[in-house]
PDB file of N, CA and C in Angstrom:
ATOM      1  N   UNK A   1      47.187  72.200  39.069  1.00  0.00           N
ATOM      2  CA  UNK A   1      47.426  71.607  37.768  1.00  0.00           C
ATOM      3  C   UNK A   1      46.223  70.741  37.404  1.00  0.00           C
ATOM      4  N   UNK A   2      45.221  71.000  36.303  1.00  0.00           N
ATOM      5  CA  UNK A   2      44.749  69.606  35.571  1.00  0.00           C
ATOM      6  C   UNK A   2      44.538  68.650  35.526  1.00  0.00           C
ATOM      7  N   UNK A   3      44.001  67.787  35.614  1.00  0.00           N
ATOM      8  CA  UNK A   3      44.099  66.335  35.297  1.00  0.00           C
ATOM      9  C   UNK A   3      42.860  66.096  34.762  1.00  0.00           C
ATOM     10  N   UNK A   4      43.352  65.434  34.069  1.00  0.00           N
ATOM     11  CA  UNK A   4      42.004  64.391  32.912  1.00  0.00           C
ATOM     12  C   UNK A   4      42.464  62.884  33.150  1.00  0.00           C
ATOM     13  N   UNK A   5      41.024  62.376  32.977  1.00  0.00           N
ATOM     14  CA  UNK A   5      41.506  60.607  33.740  1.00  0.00           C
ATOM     15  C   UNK A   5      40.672  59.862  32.254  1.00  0.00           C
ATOM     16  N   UNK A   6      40.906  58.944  31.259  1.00  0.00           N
ATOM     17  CA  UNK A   6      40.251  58.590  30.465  1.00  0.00           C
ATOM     18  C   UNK A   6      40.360  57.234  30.717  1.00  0.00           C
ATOM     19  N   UNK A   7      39.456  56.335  29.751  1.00  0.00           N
ATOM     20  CA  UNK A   7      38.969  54.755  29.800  1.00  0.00           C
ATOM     21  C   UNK A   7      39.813  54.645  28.416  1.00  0.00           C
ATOM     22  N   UNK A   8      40.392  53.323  28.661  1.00  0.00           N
ATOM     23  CA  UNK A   8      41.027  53.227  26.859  1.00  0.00           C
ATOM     24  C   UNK A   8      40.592  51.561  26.991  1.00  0.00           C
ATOM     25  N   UNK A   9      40.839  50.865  25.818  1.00  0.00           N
ATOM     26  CA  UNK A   9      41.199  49.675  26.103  1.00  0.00           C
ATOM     27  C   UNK A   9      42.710  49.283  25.236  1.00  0.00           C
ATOM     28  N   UNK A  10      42.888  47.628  25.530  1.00  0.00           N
ATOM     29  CA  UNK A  10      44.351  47.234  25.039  1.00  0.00           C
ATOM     30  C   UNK A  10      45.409  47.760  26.043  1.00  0.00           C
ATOM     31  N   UNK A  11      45.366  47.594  27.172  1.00  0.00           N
ATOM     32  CA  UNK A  11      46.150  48.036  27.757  1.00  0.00           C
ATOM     33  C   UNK A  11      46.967  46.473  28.756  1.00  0.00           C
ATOM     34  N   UNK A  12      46.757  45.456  28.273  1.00  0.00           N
ATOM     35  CA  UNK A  12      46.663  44.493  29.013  1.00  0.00           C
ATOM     36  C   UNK A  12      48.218  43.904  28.726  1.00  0.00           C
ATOM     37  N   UNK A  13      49.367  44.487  27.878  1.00  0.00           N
ATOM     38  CA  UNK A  13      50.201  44.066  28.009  1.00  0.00           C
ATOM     39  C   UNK A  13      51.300  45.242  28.040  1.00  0.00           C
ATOM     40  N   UNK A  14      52.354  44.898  28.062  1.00  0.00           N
ATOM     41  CA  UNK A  14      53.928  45.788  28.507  1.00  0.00           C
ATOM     42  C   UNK A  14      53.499  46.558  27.245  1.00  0.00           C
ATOM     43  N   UNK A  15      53.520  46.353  26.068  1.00  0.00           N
ATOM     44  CA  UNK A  15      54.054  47.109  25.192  1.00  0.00           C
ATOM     45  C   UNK A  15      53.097  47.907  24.480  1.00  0.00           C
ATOM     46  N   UNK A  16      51.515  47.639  25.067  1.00  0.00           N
ATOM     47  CA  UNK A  16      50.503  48.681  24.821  1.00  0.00           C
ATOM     48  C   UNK A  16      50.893  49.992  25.685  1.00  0.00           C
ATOM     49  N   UNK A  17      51.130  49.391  26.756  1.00  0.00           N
ATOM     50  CA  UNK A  17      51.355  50.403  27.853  1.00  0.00           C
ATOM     51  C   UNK A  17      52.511  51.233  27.510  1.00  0.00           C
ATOM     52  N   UNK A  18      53.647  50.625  26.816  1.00  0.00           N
ATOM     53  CA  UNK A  18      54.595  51.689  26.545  1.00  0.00           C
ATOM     54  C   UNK A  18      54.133  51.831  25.200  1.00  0.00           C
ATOM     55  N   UNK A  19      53.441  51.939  24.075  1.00  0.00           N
ATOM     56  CA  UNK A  19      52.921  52.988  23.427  1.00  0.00           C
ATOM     57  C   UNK A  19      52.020  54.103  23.827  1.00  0.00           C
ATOM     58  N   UNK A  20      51.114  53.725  24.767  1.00  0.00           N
ATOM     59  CA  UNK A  20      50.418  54.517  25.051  1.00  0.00           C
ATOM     60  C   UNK A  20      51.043  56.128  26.168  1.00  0.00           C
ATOM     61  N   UNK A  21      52.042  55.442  26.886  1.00  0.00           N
ATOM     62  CA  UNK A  21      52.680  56.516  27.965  1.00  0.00           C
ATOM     63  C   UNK A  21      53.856  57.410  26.627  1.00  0.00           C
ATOM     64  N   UNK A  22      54.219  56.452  25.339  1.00  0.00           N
ATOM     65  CA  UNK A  22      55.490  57.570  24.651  1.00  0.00           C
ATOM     66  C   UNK A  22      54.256  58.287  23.671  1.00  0.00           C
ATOM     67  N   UNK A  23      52.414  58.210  23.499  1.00  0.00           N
ATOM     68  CA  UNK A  23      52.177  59.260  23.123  1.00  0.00           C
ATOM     69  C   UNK A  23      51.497  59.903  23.764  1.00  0.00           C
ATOM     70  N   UNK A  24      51.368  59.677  25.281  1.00  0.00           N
ATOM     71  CA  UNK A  24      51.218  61.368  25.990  1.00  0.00           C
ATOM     72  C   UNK A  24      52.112  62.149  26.492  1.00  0.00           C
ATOM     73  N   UNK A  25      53.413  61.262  26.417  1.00  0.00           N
ATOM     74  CA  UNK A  25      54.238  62.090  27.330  1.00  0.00           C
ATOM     75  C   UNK A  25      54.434  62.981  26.444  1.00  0.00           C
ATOM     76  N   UNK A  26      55.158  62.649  25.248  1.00  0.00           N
ATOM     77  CA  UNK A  26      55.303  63.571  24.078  1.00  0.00           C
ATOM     78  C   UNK A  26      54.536  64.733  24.424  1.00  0.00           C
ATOM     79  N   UNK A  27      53.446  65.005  24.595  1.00  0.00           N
ATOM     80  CA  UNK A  27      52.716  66.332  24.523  1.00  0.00           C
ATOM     81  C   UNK A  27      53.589  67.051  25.275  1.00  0.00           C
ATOM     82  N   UNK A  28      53.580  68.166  24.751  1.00  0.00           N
ATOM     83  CA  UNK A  28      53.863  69.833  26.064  1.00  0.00           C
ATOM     84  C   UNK A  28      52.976  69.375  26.943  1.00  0.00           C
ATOM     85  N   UNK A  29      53.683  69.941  28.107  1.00  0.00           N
ATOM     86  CA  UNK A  29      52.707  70.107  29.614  1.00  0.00           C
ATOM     87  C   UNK A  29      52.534  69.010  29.989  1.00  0.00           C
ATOM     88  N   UNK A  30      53.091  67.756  29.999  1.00  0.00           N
ATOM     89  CA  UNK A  30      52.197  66.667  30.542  1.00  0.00           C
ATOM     90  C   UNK A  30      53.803  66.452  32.149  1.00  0.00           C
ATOM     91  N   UNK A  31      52.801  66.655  32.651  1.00  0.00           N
ATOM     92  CA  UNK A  31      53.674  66.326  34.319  1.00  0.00           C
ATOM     93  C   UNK A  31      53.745  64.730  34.679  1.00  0.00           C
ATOM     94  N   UNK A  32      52.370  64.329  35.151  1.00  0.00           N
ATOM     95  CA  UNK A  32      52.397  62.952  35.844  1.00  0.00           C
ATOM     96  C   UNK A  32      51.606  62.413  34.863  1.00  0.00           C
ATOM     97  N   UNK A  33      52.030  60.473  34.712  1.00  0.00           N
ATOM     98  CA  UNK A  33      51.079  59.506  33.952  1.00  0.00           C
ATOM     99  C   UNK A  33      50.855  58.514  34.713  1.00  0.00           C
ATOM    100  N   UNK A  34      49.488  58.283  35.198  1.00  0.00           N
ATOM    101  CA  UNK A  34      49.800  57.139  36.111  1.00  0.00           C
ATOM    102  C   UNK A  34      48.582  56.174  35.149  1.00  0.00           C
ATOM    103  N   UNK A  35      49.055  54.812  34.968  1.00  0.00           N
ATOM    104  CA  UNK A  35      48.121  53.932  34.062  1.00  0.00           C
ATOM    105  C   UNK A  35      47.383  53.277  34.911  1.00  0.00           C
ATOM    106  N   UNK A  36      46.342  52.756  34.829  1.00  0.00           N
ATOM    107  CA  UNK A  36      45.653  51.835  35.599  1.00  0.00           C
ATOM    108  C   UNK A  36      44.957  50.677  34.706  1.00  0.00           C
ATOM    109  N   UNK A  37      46.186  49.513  33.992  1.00  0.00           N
ATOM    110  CA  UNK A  37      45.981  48.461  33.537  1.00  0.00           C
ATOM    111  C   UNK A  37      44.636  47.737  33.589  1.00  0.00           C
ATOM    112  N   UNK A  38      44.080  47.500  34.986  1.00  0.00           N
ATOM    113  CA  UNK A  38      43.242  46.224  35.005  1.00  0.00           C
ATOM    114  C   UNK A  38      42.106  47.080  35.095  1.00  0.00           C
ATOM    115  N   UNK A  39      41.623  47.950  34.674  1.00  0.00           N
ATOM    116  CA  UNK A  39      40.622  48.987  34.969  1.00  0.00           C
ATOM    117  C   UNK A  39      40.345  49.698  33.696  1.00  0.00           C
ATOM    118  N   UNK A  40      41.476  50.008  32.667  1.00  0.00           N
ATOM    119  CA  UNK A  40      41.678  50.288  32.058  1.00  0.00           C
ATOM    120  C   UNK A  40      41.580  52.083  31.807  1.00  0.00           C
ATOM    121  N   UNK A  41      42.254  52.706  32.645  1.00  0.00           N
ATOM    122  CA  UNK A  41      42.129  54.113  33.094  1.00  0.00           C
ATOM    123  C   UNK A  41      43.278  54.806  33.372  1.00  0.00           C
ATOM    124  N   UNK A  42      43.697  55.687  32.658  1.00  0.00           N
ATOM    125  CA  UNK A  42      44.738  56.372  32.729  1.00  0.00           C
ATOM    126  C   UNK A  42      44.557  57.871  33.298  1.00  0.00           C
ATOM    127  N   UNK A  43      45.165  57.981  34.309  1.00  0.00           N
ATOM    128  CA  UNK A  43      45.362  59.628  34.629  1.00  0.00           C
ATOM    129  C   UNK A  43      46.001  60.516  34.550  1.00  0.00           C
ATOM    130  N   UNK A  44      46.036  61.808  33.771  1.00  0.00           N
ATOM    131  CA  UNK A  44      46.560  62.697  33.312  1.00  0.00           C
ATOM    132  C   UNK A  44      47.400  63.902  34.255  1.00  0.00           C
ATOM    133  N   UNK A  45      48.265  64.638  34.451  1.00  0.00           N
ATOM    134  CA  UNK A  45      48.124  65.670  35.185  1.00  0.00           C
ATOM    135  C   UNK A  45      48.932  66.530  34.072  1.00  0.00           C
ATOM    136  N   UNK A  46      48.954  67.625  33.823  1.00  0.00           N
ATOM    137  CA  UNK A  46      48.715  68.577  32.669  1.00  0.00           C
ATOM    138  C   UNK A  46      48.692  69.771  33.461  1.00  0.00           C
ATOM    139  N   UNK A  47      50.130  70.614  32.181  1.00  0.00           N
ATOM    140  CA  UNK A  47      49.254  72.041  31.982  1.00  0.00           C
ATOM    141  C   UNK A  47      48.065  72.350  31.634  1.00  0.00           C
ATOM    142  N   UNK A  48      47.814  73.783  31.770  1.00  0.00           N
ATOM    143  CA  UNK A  48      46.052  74.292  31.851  1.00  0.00           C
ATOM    144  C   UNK A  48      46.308  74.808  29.864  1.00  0.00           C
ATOM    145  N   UNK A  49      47.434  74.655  29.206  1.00  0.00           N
ATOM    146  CA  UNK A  49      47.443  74.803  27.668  1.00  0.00           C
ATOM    147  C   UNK A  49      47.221  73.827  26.820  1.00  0.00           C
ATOM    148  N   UNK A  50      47.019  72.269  27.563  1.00  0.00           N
ATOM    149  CA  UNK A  50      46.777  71.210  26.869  1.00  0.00           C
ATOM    150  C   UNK A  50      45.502  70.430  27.476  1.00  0.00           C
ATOM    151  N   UNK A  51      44.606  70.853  26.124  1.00  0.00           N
ATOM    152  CA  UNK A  51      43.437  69.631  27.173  1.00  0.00           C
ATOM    153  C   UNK A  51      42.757  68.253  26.562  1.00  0.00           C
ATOM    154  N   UNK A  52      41.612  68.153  27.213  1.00  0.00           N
ATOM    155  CA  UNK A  52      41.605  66.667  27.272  1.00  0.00           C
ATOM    156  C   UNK A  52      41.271  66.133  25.741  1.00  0.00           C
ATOM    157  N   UNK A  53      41.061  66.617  24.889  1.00  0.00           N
ATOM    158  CA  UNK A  53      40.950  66.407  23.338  1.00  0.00           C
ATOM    159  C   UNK A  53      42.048  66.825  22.989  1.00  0.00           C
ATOM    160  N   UNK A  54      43.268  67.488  23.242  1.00  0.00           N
ATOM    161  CA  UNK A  54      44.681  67.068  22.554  1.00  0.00           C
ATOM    162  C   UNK A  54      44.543  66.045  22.974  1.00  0.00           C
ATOM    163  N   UNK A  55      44.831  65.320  24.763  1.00  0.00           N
ATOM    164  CA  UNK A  55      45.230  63.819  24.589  1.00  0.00           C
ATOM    165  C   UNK A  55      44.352  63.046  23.851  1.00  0.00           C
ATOM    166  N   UNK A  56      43.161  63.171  23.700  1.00  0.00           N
ATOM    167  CA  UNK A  56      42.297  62.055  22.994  1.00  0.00           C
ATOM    168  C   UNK A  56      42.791  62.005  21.899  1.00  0.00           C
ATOM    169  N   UNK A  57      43.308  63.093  21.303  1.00  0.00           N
ATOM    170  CA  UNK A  57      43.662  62.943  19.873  1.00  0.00           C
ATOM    171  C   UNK A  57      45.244  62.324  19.111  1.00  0.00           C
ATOM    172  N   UNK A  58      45.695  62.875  20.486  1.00  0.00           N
ATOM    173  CA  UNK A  58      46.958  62.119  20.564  1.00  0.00           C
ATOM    174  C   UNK A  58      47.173  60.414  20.738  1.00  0.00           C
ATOM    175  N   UNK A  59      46.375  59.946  21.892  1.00  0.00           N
ATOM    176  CA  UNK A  59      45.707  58.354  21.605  1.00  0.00           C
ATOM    177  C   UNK A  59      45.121  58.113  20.841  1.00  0.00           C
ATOM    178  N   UNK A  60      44.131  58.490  20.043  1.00  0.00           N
ATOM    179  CA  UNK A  60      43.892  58.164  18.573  1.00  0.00           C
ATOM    180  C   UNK A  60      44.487  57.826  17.621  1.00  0.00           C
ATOM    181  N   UNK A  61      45.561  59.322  17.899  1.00  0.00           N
ATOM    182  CA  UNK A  61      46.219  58.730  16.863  1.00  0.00           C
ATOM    183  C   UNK A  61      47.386  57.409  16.421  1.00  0.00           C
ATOM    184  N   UNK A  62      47.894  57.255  17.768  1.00  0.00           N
ATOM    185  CA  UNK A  62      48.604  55.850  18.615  1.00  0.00           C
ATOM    186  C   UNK A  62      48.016  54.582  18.109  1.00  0.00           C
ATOM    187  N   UNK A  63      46.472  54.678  17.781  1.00  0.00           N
ATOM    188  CA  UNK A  63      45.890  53.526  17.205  1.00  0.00           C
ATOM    189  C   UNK A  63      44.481  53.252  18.827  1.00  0.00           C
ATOM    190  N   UNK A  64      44.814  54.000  19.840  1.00  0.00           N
ATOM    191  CA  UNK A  64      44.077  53.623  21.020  1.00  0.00           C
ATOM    192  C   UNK A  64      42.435  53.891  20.528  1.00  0.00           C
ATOM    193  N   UNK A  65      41.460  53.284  21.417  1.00  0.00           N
ATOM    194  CA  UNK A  65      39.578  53.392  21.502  1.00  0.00           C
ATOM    195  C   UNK A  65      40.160  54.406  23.013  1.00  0.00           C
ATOM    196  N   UNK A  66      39.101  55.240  22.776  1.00  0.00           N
ATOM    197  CA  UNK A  66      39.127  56.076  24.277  1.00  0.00           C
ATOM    198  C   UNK A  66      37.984  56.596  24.435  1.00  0.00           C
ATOM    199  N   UNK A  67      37.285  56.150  25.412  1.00  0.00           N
ATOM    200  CA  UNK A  67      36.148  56.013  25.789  1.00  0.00           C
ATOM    201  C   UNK A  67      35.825  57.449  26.477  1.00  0.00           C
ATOM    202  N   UNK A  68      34.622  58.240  25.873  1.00  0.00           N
ATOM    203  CA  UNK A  68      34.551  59.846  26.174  1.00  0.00           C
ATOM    204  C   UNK A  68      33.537  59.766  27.264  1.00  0.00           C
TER     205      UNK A  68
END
């Protein structure tokens, strides 16, 4: 399976973090989300039908910066 790992920022409180996990999960294919708060790095694990510019675009559109 996939994985894409991206840099975001704003992740420094509860409720960034739960916007950011209800718009990837949403996608088709998304298996595992693991966040990494103080680092600011989230890792993806994904079907091979969704890739790493759906999620970018999907955090975009959330309001997230995601660092390419």
């Amino acid at each position: 399976m996939p994985s894409t790992t991206l840099v975001t920022q704003g992740l420094d409180d509860a409720e960034h973090r739960r916007l950011l996990l209800n718009a990837v999960q949403d996608l088709p294919g998304i298996d595992h989300v693991v966040v990494d708060a103080e680092h600011g790095e989230i890792n993806i694990e994904h079907g091979r039908l969704l890739s790493a510019e759906d999620i970018v675009q999907a955090l975009r559109e959330a309001g997230f910066i995601v660092d390419e």
